[in-house]
ModelCIF file with pLDDT and N, C-alpha, C, O atoms, coordinates in Angstrom:
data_MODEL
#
_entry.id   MODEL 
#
_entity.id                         1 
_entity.type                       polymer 
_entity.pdbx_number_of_molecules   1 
#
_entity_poly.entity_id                      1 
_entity_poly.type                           'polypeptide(L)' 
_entity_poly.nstd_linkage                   no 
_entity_poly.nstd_monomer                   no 
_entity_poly.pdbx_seq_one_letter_code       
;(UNK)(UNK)(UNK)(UNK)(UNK)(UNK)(UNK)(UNK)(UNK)(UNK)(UNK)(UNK)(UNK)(UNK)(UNK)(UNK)
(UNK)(UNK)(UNK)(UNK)(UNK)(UNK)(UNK)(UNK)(UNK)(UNK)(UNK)(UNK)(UNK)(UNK)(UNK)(UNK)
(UNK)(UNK)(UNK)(UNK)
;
_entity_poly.pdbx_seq_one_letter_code_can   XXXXXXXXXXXXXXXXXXXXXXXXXXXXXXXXXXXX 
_entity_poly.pdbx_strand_id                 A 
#
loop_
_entity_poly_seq.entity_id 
_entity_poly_seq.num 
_entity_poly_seq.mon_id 
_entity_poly_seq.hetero 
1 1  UNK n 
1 2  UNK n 
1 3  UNK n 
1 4  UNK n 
1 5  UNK n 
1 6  UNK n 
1 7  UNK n 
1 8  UNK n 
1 9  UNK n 
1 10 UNK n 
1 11 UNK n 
1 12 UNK n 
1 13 UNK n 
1 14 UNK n 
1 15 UNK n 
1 16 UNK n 
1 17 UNK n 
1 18 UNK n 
1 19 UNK n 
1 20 UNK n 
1 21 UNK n 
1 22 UNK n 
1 23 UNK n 
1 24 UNK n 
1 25 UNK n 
1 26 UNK n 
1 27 UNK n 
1 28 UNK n 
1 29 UNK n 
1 30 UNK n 
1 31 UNK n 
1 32 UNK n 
1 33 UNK n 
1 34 UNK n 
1 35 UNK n 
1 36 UNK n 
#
_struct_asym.id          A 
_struct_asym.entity_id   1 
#
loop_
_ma_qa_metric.id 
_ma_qa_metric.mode 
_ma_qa_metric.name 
_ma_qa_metric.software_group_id 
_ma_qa_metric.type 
1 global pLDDT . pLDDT 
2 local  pLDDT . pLDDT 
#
_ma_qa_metric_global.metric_id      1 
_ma_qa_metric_global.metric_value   74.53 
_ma_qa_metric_global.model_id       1 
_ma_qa_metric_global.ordinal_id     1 
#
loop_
_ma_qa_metric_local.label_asym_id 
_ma_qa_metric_local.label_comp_id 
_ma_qa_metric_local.label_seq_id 
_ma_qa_metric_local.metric_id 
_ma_qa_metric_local.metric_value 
_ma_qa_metric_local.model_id 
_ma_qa_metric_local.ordinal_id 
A UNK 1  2 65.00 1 1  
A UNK 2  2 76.00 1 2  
A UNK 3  2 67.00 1 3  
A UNK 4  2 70.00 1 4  
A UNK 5  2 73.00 1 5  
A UNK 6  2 78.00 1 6  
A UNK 7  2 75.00 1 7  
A UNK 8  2 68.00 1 8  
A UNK 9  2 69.00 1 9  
A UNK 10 2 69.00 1 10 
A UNK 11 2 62.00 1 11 
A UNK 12 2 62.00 1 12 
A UNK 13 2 59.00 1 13 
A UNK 14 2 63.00 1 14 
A UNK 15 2 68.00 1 15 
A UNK 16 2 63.00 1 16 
A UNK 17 2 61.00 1 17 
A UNK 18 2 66.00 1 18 
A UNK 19 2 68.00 1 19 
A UNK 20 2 56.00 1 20 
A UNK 21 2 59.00 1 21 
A UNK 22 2 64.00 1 22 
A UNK 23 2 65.00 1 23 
A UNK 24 2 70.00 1 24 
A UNK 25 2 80.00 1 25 
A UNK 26 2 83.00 1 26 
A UNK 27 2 82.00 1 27 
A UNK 28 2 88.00 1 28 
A UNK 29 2 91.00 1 29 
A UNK 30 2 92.00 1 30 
A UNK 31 2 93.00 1 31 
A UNK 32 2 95.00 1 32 
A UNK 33 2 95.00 1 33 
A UNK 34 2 95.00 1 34 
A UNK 35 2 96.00 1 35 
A UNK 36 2 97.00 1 36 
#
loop_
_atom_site.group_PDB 
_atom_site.id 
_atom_site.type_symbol 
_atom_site.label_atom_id 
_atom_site.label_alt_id 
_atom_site.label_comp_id 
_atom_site.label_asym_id 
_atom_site.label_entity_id 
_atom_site.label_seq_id 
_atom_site.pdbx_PDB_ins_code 
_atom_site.Cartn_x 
_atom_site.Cartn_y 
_atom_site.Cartn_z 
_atom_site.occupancy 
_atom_site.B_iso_or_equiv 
_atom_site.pdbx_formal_charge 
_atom_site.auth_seq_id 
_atom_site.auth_comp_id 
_atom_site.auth_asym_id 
_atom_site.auth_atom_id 
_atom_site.pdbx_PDB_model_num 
ATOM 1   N N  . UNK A 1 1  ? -6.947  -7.269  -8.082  1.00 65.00 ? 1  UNK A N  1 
ATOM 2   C CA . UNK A 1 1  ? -6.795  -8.637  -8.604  1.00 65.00 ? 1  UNK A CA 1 
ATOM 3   C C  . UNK A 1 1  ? -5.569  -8.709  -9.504  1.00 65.00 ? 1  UNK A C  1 
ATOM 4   O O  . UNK A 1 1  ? -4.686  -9.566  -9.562  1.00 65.00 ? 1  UNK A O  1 
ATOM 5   N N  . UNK A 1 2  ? -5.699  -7.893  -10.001 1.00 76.00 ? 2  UNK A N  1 
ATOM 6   C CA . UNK A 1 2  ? -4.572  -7.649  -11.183 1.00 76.00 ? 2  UNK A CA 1 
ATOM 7   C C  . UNK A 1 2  ? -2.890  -7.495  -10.424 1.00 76.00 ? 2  UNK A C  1 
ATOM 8   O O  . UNK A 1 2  ? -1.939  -8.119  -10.894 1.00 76.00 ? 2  UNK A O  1 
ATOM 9   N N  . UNK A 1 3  ? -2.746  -6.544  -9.173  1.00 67.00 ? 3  UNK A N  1 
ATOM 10  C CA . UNK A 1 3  ? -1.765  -6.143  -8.704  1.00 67.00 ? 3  UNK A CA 1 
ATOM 11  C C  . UNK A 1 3  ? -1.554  -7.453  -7.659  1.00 67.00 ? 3  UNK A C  1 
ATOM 12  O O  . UNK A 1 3  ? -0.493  -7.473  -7.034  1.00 67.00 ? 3  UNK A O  1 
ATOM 13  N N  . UNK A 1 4  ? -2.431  -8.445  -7.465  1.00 70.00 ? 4  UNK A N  1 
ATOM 14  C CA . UNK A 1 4  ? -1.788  -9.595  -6.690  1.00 70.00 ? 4  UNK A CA 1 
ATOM 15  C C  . UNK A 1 4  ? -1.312  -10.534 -7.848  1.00 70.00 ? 4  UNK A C  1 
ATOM 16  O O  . UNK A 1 4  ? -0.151  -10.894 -7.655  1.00 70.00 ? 4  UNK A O  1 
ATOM 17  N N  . UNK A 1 5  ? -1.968  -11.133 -9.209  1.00 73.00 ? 5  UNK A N  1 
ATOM 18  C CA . UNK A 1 5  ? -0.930  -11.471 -9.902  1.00 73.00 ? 5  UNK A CA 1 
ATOM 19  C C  . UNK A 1 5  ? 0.085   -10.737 -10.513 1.00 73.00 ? 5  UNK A C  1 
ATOM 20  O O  . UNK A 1 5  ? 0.402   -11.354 -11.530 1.00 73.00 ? 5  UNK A O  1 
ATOM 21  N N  . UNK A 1 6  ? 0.471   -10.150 -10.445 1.00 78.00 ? 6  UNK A N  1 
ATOM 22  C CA . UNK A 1 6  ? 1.907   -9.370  -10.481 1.00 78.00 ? 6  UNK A CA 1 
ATOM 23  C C  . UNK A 1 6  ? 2.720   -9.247  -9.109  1.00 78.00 ? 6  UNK A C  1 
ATOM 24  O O  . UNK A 1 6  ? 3.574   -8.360  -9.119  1.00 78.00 ? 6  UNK A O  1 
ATOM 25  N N  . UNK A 1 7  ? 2.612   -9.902  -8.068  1.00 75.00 ? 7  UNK A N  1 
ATOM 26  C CA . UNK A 1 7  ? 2.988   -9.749  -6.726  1.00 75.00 ? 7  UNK A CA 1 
ATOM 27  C C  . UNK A 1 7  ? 3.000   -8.534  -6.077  1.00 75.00 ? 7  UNK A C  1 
ATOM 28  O O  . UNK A 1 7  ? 3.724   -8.738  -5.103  1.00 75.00 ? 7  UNK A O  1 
ATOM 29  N N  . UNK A 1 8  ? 2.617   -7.364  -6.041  1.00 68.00 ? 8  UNK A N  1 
ATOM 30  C CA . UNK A 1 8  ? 2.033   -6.459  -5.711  1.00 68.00 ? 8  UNK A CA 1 
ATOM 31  C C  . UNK A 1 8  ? 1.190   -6.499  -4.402  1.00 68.00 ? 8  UNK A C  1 
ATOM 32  O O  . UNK A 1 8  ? 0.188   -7.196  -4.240  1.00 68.00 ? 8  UNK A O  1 
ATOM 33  N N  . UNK A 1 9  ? 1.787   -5.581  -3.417  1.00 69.00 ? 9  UNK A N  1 
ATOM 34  C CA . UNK A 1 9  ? 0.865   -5.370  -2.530  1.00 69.00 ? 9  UNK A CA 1 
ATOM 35  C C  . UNK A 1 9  ? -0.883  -4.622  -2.462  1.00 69.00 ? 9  UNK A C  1 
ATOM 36  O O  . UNK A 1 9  ? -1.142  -3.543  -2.995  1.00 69.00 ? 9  UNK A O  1 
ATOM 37  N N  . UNK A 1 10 ? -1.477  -5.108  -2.022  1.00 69.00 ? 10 UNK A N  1 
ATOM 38  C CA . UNK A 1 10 ? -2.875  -4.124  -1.425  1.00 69.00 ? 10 UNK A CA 1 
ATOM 39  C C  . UNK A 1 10 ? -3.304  -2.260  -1.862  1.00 69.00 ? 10 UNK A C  1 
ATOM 40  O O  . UNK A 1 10 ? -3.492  -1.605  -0.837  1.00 69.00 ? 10 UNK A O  1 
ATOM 41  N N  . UNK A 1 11 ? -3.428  -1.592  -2.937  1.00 62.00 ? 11 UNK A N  1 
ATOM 42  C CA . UNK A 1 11 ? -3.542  -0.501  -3.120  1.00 62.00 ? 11 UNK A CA 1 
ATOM 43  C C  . UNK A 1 11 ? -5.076  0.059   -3.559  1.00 62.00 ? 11 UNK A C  1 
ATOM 44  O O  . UNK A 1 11 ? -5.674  0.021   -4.634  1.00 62.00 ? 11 UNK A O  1 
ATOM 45  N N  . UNK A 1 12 ? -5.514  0.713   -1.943  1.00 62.00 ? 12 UNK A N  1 
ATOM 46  C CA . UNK A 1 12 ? -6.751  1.242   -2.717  1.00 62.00 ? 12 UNK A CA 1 
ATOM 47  C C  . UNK A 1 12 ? -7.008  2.566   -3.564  1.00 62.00 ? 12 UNK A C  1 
ATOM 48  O O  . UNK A 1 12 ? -6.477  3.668   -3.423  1.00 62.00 ? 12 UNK A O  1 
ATOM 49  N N  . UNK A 1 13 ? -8.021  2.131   -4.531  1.00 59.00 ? 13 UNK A N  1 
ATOM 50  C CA . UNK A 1 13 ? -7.585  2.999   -5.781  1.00 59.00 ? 13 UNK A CA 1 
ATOM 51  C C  . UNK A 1 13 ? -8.878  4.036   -5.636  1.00 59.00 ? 13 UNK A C  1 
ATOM 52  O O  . UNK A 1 13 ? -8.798  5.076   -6.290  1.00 59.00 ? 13 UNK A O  1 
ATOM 53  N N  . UNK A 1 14 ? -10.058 3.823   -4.825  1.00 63.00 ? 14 UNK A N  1 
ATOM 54  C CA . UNK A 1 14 ? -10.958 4.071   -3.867  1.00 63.00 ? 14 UNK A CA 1 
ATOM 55  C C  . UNK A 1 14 ? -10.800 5.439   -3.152  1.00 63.00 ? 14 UNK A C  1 
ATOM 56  O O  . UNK A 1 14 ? -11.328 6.544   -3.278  1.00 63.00 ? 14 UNK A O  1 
ATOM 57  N N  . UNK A 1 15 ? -9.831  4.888   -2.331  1.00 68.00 ? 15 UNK A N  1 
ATOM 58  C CA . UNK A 1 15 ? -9.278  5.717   -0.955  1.00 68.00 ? 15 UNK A CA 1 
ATOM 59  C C  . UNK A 1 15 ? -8.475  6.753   -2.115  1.00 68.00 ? 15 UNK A C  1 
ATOM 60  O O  . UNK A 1 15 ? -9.058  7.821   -1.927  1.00 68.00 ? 15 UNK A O  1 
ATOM 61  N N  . UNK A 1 16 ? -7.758  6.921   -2.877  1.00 63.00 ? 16 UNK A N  1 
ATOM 62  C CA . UNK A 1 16 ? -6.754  7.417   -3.433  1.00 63.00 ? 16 UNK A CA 1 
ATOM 63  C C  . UNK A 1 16 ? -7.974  8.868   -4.312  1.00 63.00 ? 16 UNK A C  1 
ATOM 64  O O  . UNK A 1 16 ? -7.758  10.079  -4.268  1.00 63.00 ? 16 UNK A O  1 
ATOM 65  N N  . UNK A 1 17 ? -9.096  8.215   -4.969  1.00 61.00 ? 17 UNK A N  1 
ATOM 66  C CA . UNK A 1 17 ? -9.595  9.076   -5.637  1.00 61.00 ? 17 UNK A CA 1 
ATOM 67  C C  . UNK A 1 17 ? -10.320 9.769   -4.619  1.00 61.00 ? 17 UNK A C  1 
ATOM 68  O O  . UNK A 1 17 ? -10.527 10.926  -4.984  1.00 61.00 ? 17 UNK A O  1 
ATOM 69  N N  . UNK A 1 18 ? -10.834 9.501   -3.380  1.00 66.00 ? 18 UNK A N  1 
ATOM 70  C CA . UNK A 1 18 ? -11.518 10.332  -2.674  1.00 66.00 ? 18 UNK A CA 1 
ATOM 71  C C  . UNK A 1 18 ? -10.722 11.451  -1.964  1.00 66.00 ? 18 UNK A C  1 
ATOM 72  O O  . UNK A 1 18 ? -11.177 12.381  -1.299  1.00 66.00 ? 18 UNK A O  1 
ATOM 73  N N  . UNK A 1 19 ? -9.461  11.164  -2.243  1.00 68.00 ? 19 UNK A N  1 
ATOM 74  C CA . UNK A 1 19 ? -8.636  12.147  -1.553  1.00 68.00 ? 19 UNK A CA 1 
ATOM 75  C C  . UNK A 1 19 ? -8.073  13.723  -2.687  1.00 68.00 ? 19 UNK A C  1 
ATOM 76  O O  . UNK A 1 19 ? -7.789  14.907  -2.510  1.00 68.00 ? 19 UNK A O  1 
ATOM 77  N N  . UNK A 1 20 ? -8.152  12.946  -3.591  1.00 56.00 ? 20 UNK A N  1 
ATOM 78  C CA . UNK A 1 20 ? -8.286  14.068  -4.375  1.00 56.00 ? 20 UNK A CA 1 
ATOM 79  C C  . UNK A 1 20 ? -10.006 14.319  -4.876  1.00 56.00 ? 20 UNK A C  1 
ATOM 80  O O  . UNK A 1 20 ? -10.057 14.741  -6.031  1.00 56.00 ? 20 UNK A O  1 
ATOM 81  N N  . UNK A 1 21 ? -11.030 14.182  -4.387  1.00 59.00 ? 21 UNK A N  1 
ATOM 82  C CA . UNK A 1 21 ? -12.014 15.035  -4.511  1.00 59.00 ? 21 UNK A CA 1 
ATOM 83  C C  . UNK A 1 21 ? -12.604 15.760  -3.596  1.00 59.00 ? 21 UNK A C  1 
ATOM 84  O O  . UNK A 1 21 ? -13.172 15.324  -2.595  1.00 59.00 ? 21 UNK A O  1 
ATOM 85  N N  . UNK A 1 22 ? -12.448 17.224  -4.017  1.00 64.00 ? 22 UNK A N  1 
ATOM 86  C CA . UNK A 1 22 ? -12.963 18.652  -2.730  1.00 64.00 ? 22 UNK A CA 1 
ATOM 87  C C  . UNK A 1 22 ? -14.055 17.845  -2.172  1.00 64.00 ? 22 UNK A C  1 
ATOM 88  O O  . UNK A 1 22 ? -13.981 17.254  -1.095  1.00 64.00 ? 22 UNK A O  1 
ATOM 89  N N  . UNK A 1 23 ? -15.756 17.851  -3.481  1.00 65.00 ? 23 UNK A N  1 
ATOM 90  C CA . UNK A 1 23 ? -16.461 17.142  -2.562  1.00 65.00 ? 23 UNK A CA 1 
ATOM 91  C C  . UNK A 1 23 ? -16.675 16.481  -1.179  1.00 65.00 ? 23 UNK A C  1 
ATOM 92  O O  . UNK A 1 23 ? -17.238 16.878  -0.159  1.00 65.00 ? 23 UNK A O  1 
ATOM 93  N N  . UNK A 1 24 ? -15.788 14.906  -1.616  1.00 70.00 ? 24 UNK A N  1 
ATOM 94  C CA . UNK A 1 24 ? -15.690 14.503  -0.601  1.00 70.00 ? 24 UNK A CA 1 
ATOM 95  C C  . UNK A 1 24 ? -14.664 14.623  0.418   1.00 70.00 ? 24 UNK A C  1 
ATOM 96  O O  . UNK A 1 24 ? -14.652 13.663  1.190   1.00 70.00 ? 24 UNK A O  1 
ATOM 97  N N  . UNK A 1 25 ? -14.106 15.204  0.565   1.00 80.00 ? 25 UNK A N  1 
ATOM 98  C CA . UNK A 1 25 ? -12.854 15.791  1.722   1.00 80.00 ? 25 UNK A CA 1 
ATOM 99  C C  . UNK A 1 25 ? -13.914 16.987  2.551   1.00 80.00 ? 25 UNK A C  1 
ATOM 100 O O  . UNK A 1 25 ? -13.831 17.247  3.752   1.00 80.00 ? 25 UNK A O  1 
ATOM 101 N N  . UNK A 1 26 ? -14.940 17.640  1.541   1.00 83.00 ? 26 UNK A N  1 
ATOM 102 C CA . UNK A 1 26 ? -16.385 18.263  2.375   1.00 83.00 ? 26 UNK A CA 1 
ATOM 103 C C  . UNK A 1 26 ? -16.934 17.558  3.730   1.00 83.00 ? 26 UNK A C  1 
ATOM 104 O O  . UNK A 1 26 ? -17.023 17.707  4.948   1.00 83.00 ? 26 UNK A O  1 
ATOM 105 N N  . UNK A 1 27 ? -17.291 16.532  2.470   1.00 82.00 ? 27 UNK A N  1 
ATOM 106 C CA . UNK A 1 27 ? -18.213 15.671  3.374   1.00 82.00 ? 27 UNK A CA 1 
ATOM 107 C C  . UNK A 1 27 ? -17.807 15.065  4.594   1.00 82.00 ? 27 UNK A C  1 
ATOM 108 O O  . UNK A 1 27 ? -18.614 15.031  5.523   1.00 82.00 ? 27 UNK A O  1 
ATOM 109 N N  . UNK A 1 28 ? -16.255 14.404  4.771   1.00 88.00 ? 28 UNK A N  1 
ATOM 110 C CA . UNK A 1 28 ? -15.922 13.768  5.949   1.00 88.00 ? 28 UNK A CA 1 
ATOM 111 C C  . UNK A 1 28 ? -15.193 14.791  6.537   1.00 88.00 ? 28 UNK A C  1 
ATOM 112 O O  . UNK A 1 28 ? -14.855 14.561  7.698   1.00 88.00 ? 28 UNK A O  1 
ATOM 113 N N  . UNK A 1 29 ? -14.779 16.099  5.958   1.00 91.00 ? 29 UNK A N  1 
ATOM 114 C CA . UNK A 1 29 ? -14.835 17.158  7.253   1.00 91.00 ? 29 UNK A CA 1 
ATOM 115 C C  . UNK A 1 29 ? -16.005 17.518  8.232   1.00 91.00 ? 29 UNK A C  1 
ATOM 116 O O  . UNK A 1 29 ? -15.782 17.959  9.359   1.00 91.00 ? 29 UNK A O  1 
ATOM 117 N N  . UNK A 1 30 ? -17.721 17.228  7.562   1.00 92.00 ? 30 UNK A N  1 
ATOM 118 C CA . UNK A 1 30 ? -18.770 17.780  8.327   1.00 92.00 ? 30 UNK A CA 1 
ATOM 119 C C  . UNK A 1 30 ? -18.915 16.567  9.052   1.00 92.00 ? 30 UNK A C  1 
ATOM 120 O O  . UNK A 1 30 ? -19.364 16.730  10.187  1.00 92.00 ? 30 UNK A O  1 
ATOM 121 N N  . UNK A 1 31 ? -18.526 14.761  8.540   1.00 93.00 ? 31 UNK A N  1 
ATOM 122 C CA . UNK A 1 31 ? -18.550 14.065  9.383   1.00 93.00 ? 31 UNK A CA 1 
ATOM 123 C C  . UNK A 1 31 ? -17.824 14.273  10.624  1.00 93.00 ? 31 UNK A C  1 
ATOM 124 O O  . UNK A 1 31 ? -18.332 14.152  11.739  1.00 93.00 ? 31 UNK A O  1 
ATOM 125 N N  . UNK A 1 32 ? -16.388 14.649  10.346  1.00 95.00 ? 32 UNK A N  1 
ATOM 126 C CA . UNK A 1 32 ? -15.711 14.526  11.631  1.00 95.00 ? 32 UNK A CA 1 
ATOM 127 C C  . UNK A 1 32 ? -16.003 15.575  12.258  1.00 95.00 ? 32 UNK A C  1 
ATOM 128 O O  . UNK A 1 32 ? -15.858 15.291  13.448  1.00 95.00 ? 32 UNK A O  1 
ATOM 129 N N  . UNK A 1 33 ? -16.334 16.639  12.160  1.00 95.00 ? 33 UNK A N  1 
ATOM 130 C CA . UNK A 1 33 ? -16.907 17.677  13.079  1.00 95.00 ? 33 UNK A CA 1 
ATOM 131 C C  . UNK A 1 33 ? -18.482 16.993  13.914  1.00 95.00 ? 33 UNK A C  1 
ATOM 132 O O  . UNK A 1 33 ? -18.678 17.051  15.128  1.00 95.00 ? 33 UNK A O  1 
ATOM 133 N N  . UNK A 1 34 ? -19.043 16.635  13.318  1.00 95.00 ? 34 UNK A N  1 
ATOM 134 C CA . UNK A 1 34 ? -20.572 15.806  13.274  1.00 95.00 ? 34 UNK A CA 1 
ATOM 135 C C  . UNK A 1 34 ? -19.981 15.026  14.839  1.00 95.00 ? 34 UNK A C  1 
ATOM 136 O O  . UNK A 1 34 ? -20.379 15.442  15.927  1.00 95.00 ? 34 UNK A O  1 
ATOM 137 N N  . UNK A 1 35 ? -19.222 14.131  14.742  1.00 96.00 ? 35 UNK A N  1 
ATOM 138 C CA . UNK A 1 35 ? -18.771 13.296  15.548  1.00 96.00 ? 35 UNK A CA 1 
ATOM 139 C C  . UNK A 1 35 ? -18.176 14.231  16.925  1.00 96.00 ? 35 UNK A C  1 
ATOM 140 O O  . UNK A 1 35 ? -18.893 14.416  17.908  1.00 96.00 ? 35 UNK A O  1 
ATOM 141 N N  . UNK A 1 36 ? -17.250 14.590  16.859  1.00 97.00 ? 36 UNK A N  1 
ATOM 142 C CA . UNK A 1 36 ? -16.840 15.264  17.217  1.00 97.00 ? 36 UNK A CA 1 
ATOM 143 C C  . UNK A 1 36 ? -17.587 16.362  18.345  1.00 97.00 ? 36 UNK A C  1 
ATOM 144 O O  . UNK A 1 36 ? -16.942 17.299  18.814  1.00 97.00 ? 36 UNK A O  1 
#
């Protein structure tokens, strides 16, 4: 909300922390194997 009034594009801040946590980089490795 904040980064569209400042004209700022779309940044998820979401996606960004899950990528730096081992945890979950676990978890959607056993997903994509799961699938897979």
């Amino acid at each position: 909300f904040a980064r569209r009034r400042c004209g700022l594009r779309y940044w998820s801040l979401a996606e960004f922390l899950k990528r730096h946590s081992g945890a979950a980089e676990r978890y959607i490795a056993r997903f994509v194997e799961a699938g897979v």
